[in-house]
PDB file of N, CA and C in Angstrom:
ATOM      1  N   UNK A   1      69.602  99.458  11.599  1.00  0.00           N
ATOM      2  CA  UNK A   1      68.998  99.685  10.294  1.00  0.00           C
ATOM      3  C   UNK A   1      69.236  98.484   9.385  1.00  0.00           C
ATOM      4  N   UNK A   2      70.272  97.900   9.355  1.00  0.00           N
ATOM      5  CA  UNK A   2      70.971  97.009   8.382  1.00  0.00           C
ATOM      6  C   UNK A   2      69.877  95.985   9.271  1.00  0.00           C
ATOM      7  N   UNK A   3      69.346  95.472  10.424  1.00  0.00           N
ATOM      8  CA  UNK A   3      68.584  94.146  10.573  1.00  0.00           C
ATOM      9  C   UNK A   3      67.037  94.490   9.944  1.00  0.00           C
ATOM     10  N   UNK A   4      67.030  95.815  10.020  1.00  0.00           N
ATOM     11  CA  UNK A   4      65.228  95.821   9.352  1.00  0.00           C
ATOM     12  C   UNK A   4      65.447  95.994   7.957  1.00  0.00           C
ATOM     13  N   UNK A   5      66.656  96.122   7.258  1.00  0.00           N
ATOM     14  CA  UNK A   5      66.621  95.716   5.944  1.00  0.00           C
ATOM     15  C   UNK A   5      66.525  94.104   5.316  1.00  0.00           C
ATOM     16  N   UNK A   6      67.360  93.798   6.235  1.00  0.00           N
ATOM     17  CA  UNK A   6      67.123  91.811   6.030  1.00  0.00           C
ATOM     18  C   UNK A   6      65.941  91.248   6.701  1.00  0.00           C
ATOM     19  N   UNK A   7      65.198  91.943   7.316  1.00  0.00           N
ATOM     20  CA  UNK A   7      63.826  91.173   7.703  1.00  0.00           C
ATOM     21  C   UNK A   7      63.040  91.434   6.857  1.00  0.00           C
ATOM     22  N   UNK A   8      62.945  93.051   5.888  1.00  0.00           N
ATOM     23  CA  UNK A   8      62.569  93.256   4.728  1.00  0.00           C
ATOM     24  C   UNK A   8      62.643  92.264   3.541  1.00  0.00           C
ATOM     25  N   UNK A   9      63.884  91.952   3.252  1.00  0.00           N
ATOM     26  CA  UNK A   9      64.316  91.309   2.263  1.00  0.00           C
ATOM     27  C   UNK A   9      63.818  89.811   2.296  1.00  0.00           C
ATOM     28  N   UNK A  10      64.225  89.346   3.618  1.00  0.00           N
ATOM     29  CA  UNK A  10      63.506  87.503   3.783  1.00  0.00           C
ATOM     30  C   UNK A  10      61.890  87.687   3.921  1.00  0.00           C
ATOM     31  N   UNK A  11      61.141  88.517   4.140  1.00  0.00           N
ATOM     32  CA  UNK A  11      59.905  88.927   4.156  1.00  0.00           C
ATOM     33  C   UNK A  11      59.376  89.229   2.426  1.00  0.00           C
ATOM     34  N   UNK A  12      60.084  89.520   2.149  1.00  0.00           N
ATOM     35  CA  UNK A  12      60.339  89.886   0.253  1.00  0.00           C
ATOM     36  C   UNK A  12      60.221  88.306  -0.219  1.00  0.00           C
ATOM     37  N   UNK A  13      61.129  88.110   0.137  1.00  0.00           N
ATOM     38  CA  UNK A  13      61.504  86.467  -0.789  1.00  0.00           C
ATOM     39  C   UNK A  13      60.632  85.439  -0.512  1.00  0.00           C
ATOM     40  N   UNK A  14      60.137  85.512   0.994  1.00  0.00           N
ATOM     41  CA  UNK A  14      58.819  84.888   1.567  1.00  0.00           C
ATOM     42  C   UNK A  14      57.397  84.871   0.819  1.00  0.00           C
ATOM     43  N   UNK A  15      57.171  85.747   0.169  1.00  0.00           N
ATOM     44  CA  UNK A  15      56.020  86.349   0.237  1.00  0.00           C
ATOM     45  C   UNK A  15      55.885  86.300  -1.583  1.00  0.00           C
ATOM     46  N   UNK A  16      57.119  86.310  -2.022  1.00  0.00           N
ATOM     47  CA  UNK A  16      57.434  86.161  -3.974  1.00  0.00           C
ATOM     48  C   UNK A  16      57.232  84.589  -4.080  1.00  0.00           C
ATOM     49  N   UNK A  17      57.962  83.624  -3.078  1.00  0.00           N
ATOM     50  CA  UNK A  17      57.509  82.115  -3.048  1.00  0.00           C
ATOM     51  C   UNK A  17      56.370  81.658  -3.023  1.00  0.00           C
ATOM     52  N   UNK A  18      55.874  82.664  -1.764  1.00  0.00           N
ATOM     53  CA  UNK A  18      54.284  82.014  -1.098  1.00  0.00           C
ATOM     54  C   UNK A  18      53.516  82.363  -2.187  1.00  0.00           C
ATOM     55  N   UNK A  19      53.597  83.256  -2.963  1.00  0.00           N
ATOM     56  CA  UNK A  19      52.612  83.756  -4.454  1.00  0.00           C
ATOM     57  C   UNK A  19      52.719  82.851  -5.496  1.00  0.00           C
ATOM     58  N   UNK A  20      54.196  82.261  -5.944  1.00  0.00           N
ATOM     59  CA  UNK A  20      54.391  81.664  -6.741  1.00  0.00           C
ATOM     60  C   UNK A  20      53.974  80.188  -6.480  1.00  0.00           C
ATOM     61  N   UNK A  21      53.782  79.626  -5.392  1.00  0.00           N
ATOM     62  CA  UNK A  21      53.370  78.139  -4.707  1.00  0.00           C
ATOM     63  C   UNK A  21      51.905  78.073  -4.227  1.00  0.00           C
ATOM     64  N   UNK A  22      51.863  78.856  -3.514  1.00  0.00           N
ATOM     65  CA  UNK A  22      50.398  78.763  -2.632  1.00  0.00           C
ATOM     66  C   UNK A  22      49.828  80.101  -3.073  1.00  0.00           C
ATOM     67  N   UNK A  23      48.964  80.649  -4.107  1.00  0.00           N
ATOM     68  CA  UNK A  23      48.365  81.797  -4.543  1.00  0.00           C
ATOM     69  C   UNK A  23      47.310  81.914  -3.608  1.00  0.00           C
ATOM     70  N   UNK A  24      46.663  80.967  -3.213  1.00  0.00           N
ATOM     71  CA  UNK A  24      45.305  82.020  -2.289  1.00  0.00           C
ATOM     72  C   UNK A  24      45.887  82.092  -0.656  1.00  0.00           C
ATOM     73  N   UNK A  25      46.982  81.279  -0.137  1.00  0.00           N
ATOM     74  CA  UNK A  25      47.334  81.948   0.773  1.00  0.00           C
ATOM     75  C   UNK A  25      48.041  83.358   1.192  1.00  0.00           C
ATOM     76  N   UNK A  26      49.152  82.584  -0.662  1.00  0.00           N
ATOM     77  CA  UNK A  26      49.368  84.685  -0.768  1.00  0.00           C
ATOM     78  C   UNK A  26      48.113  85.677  -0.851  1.00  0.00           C
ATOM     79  N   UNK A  27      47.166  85.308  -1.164  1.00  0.00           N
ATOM     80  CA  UNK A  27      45.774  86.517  -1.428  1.00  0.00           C
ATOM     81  C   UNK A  27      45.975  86.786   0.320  1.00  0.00           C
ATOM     82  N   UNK A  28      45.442  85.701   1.182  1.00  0.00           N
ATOM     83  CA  UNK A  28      45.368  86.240   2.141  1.00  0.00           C
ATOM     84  C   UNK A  28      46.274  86.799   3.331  1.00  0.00           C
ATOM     85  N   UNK A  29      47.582  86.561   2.841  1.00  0.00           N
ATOM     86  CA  UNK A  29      48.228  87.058   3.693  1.00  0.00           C
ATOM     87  C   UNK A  29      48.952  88.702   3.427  1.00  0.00           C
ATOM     88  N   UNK A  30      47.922  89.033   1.934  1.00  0.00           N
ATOM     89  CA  UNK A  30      48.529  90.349   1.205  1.00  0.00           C
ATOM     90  C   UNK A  30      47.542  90.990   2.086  1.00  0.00           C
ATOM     91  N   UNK A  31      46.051  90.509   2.758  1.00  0.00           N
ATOM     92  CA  UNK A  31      45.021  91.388   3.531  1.00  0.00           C
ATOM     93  C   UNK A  31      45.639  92.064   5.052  1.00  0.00           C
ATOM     94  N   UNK A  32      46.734  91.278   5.423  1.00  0.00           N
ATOM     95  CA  UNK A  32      47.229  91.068   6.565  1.00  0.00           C
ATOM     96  C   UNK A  32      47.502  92.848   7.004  1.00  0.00           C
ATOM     97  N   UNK A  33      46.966  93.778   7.951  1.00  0.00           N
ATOM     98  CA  UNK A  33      47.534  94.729   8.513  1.00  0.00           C
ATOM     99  C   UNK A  33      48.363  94.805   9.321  1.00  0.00           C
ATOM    100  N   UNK A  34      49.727  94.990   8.471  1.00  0.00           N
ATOM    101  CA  UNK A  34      50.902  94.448   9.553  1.00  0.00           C
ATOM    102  C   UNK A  34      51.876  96.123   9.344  1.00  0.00           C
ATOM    103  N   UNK A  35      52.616  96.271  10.697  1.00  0.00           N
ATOM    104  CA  UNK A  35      53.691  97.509  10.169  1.00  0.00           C
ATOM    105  C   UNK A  35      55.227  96.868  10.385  1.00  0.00           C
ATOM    106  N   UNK A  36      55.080  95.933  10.921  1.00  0.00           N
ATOM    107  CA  UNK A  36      56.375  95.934  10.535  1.00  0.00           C
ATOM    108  C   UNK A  36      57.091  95.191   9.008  1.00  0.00           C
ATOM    109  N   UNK A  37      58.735  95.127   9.335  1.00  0.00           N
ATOM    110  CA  UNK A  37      59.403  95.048   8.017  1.00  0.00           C
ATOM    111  C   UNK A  37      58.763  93.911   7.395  1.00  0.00           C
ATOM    112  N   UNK A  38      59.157  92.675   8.555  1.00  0.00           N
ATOM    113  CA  UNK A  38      58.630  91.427   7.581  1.00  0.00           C
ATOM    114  C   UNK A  38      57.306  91.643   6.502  1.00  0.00           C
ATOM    115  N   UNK A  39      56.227  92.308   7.526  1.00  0.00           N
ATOM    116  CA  UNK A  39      55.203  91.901   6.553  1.00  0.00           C
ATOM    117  C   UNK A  39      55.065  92.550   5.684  1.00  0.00           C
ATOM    118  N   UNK A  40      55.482  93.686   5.728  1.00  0.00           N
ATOM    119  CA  UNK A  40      55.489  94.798   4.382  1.00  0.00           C
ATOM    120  C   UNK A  40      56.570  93.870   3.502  1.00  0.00           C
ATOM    121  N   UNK A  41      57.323  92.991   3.619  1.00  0.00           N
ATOM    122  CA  UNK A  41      58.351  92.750   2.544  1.00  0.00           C
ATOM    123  C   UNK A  41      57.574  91.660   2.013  1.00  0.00           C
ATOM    124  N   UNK A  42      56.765  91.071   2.915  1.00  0.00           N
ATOM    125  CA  UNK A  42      55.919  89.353   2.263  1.00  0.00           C
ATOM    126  C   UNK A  42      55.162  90.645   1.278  1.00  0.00           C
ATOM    127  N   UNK A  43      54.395  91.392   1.515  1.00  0.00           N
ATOM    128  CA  UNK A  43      53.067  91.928   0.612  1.00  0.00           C
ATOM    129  C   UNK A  43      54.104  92.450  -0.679  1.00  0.00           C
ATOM    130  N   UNK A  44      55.112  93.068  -0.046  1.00  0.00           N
ATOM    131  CA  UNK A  44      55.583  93.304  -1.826  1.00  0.00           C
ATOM    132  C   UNK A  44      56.268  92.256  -2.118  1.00  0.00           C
ATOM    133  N   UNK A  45      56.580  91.424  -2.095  1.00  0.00           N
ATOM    134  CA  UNK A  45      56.553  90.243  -2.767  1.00  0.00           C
ATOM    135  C   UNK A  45      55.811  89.530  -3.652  1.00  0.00           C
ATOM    136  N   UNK A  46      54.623  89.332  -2.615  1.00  0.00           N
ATOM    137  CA  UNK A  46      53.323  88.857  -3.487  1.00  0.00           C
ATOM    138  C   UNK A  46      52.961  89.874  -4.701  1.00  0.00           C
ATOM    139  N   UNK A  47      53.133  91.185  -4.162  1.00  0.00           N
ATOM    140  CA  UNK A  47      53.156  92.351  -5.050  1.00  0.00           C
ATOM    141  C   UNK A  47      53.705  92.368  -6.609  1.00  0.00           C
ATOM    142  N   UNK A  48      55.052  92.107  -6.110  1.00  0.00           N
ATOM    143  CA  UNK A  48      56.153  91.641  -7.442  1.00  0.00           C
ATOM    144  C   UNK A  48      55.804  90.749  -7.891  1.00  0.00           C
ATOM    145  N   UNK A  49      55.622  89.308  -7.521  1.00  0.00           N
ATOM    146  CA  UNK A  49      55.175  88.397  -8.188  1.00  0.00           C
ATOM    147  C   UNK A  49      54.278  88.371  -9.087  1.00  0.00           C
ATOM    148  N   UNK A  50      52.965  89.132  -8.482  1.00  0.00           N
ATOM    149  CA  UNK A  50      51.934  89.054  -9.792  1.00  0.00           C
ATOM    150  C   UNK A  50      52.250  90.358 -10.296  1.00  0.00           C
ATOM    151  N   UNK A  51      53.148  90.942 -10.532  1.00  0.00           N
ATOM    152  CA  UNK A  51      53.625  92.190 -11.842  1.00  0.00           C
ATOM    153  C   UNK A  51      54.308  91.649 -12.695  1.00  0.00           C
ATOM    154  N   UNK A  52      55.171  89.942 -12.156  1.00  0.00           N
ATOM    155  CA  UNK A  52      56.255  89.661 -12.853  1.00  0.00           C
ATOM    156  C   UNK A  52      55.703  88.732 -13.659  1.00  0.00           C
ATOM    157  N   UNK A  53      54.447  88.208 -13.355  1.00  0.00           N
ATOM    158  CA  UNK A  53      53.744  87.382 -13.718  1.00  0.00           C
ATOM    159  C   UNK A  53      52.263  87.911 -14.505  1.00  0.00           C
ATOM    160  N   UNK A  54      51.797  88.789 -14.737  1.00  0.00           N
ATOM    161  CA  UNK A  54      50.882  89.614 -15.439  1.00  0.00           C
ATOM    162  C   UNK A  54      51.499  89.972 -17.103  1.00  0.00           C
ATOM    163  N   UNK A  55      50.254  89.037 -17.539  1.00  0.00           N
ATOM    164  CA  UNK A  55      50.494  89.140 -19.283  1.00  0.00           C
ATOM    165  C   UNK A  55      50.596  90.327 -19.813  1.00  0.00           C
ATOM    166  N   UNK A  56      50.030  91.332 -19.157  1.00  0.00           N
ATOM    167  CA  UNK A  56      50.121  92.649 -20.229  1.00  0.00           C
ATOM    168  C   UNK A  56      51.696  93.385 -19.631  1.00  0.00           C
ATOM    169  N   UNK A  57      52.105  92.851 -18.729  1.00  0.00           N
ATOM    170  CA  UNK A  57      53.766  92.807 -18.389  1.00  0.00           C
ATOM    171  C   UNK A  57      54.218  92.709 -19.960  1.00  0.00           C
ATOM    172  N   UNK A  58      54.118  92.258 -20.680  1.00  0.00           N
ATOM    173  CA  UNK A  58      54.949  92.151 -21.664  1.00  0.00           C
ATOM    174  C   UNK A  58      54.566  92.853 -23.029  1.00  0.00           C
ATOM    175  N   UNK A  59      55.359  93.504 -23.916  1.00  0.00           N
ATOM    176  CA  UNK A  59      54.928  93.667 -25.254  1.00  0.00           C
ATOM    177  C   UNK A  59      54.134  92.769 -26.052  1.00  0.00           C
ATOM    178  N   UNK A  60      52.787  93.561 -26.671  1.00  0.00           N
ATOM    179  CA  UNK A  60      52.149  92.575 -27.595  1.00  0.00           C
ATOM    180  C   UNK A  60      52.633  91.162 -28.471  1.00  0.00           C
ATOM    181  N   UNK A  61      53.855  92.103 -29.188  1.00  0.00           N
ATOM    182  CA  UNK A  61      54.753  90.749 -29.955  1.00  0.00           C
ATOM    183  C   UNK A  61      55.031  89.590 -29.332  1.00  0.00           C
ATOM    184  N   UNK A  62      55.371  89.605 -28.107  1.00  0.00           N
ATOM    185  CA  UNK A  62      56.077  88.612 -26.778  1.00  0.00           C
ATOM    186  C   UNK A  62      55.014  87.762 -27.020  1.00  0.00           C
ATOM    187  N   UNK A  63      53.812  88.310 -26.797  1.00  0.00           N
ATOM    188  CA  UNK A  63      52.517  86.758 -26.472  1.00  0.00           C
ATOM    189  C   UNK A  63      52.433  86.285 -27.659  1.00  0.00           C
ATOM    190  N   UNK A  64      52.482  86.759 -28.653  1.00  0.00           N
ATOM    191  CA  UNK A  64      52.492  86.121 -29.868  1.00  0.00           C
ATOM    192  C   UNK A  64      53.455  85.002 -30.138  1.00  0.00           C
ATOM    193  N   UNK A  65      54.767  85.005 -29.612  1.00  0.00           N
ATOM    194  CA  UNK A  65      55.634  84.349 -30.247  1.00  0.00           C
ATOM    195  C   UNK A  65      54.902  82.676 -29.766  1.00  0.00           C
ATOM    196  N   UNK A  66      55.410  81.849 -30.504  1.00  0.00           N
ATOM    197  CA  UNK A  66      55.203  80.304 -30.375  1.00  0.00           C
ATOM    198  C   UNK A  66      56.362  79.678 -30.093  1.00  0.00           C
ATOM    199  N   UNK A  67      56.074  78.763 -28.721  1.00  0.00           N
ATOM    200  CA  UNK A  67      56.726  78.269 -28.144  1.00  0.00           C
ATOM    201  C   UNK A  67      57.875  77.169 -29.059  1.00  0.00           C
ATOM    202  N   UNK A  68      56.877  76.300 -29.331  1.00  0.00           N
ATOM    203  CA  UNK A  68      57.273  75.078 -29.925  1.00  0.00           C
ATOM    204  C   UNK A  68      57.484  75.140 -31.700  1.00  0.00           C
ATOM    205  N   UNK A  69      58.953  75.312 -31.907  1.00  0.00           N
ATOM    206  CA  UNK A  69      59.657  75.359 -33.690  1.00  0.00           C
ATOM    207  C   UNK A  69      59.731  73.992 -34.020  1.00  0.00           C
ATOM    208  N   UNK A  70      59.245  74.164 -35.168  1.00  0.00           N
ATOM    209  CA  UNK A  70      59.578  73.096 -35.798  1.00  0.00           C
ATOM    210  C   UNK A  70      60.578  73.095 -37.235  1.00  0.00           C
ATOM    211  N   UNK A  71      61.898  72.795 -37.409  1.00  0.00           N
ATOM    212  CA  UNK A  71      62.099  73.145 -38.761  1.00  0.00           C
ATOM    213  C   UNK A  71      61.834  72.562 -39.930  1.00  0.00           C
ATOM    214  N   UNK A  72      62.221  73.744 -40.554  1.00  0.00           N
ATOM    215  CA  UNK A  72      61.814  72.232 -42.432  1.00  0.00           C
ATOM    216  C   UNK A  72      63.425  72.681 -42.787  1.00  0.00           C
ATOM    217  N   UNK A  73      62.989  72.022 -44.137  1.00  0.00           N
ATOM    218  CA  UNK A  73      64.183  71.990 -44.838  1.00  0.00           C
ATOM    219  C   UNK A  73      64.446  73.759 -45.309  1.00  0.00           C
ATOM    220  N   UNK A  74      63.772  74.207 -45.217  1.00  0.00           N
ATOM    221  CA  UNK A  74      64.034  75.732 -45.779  1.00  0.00           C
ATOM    222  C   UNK A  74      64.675  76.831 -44.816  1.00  0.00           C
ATOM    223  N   UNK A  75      64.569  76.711 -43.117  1.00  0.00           N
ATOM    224  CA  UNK A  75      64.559  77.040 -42.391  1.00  0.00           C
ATOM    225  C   UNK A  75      65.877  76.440 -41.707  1.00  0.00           C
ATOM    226  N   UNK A  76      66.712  75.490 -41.820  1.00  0.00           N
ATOM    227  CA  UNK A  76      68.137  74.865 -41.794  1.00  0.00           C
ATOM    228  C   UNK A  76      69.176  75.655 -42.225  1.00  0.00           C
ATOM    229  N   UNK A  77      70.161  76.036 -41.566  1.00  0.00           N
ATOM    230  CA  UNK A  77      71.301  76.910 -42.216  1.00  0.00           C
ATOM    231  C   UNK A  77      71.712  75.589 -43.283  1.00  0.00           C
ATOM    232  N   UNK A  78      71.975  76.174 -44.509  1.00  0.00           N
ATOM    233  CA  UNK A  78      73.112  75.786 -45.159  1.00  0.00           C
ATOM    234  C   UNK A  78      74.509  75.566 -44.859  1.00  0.00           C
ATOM    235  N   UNK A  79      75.421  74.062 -45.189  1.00  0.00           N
ATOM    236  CA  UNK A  79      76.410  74.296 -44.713  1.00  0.00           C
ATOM    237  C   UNK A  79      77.201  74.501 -46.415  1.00  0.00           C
ATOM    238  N   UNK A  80      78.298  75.769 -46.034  1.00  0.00           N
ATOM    239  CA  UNK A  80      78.701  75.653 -47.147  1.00  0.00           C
ATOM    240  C   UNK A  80      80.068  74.910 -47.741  1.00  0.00           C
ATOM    241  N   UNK A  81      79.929  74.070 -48.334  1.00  0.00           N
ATOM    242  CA  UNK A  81      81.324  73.166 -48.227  1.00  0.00           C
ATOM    243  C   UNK A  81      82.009  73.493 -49.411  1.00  0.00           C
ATOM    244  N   UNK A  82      82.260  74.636 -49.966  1.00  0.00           N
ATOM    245  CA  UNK A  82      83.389  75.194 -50.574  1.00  0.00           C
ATOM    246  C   UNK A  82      84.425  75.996 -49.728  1.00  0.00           C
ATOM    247  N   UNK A  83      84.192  75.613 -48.163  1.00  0.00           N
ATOM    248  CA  UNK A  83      85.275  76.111 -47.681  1.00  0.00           C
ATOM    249  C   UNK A  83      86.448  75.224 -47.416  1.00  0.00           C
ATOM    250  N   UNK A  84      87.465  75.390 -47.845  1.00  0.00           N
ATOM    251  CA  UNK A  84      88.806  74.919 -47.813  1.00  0.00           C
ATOM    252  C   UNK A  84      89.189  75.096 -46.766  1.00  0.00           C
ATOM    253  N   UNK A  85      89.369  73.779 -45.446  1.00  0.00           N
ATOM    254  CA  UNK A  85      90.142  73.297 -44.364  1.00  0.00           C
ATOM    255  C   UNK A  85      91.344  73.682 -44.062  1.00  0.00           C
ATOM    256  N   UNK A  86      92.297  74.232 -43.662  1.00  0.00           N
ATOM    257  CA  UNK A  86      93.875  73.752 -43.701  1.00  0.00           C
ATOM    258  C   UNK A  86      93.698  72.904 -42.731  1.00  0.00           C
TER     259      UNK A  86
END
């Protein structure tokens, strides 16, 4: 049992890479009718990948935010130098 869980798992991690690197080979290797572990672990992989990677994955607010801050002077913490050192 414990080896068709790790052929699962490297079939998993296979298949989350091959999505994230090569996307239309992942398309076609998600068509693949396979029963064993490996290939069921490549397809949910590819699976996971584009869930982990799908914009509406995230709360509205999330897409909104902007990448790139810029500060001004208003937006700078204050330092306050009435504090006394010992």
């Amino acid at each position: 049992m414990e080896n068709l869980d790790n052929e699962f798992i490297k079939g998993f991690n296979e298949g989350y890479l091959i999505k994230q690197h090569e996307s239309s080979l992942a398309d076609s290797l998600a068509k693949i009718e396979g029963n064993t572990d490996r290939v069921k672990g490549i397809q949910a992989g590819i699976e996971q990948y584009s869930k982990d990677n799908d914009k509406g994955h995230y709360p509205s607010w999330f897409n909104n935010i902007s990448t790139s801050k810029t500060l001004t002077k208003d937006s700078t913490p204050e330092k306050d130098l009435d504090i006394d050192r010992e």
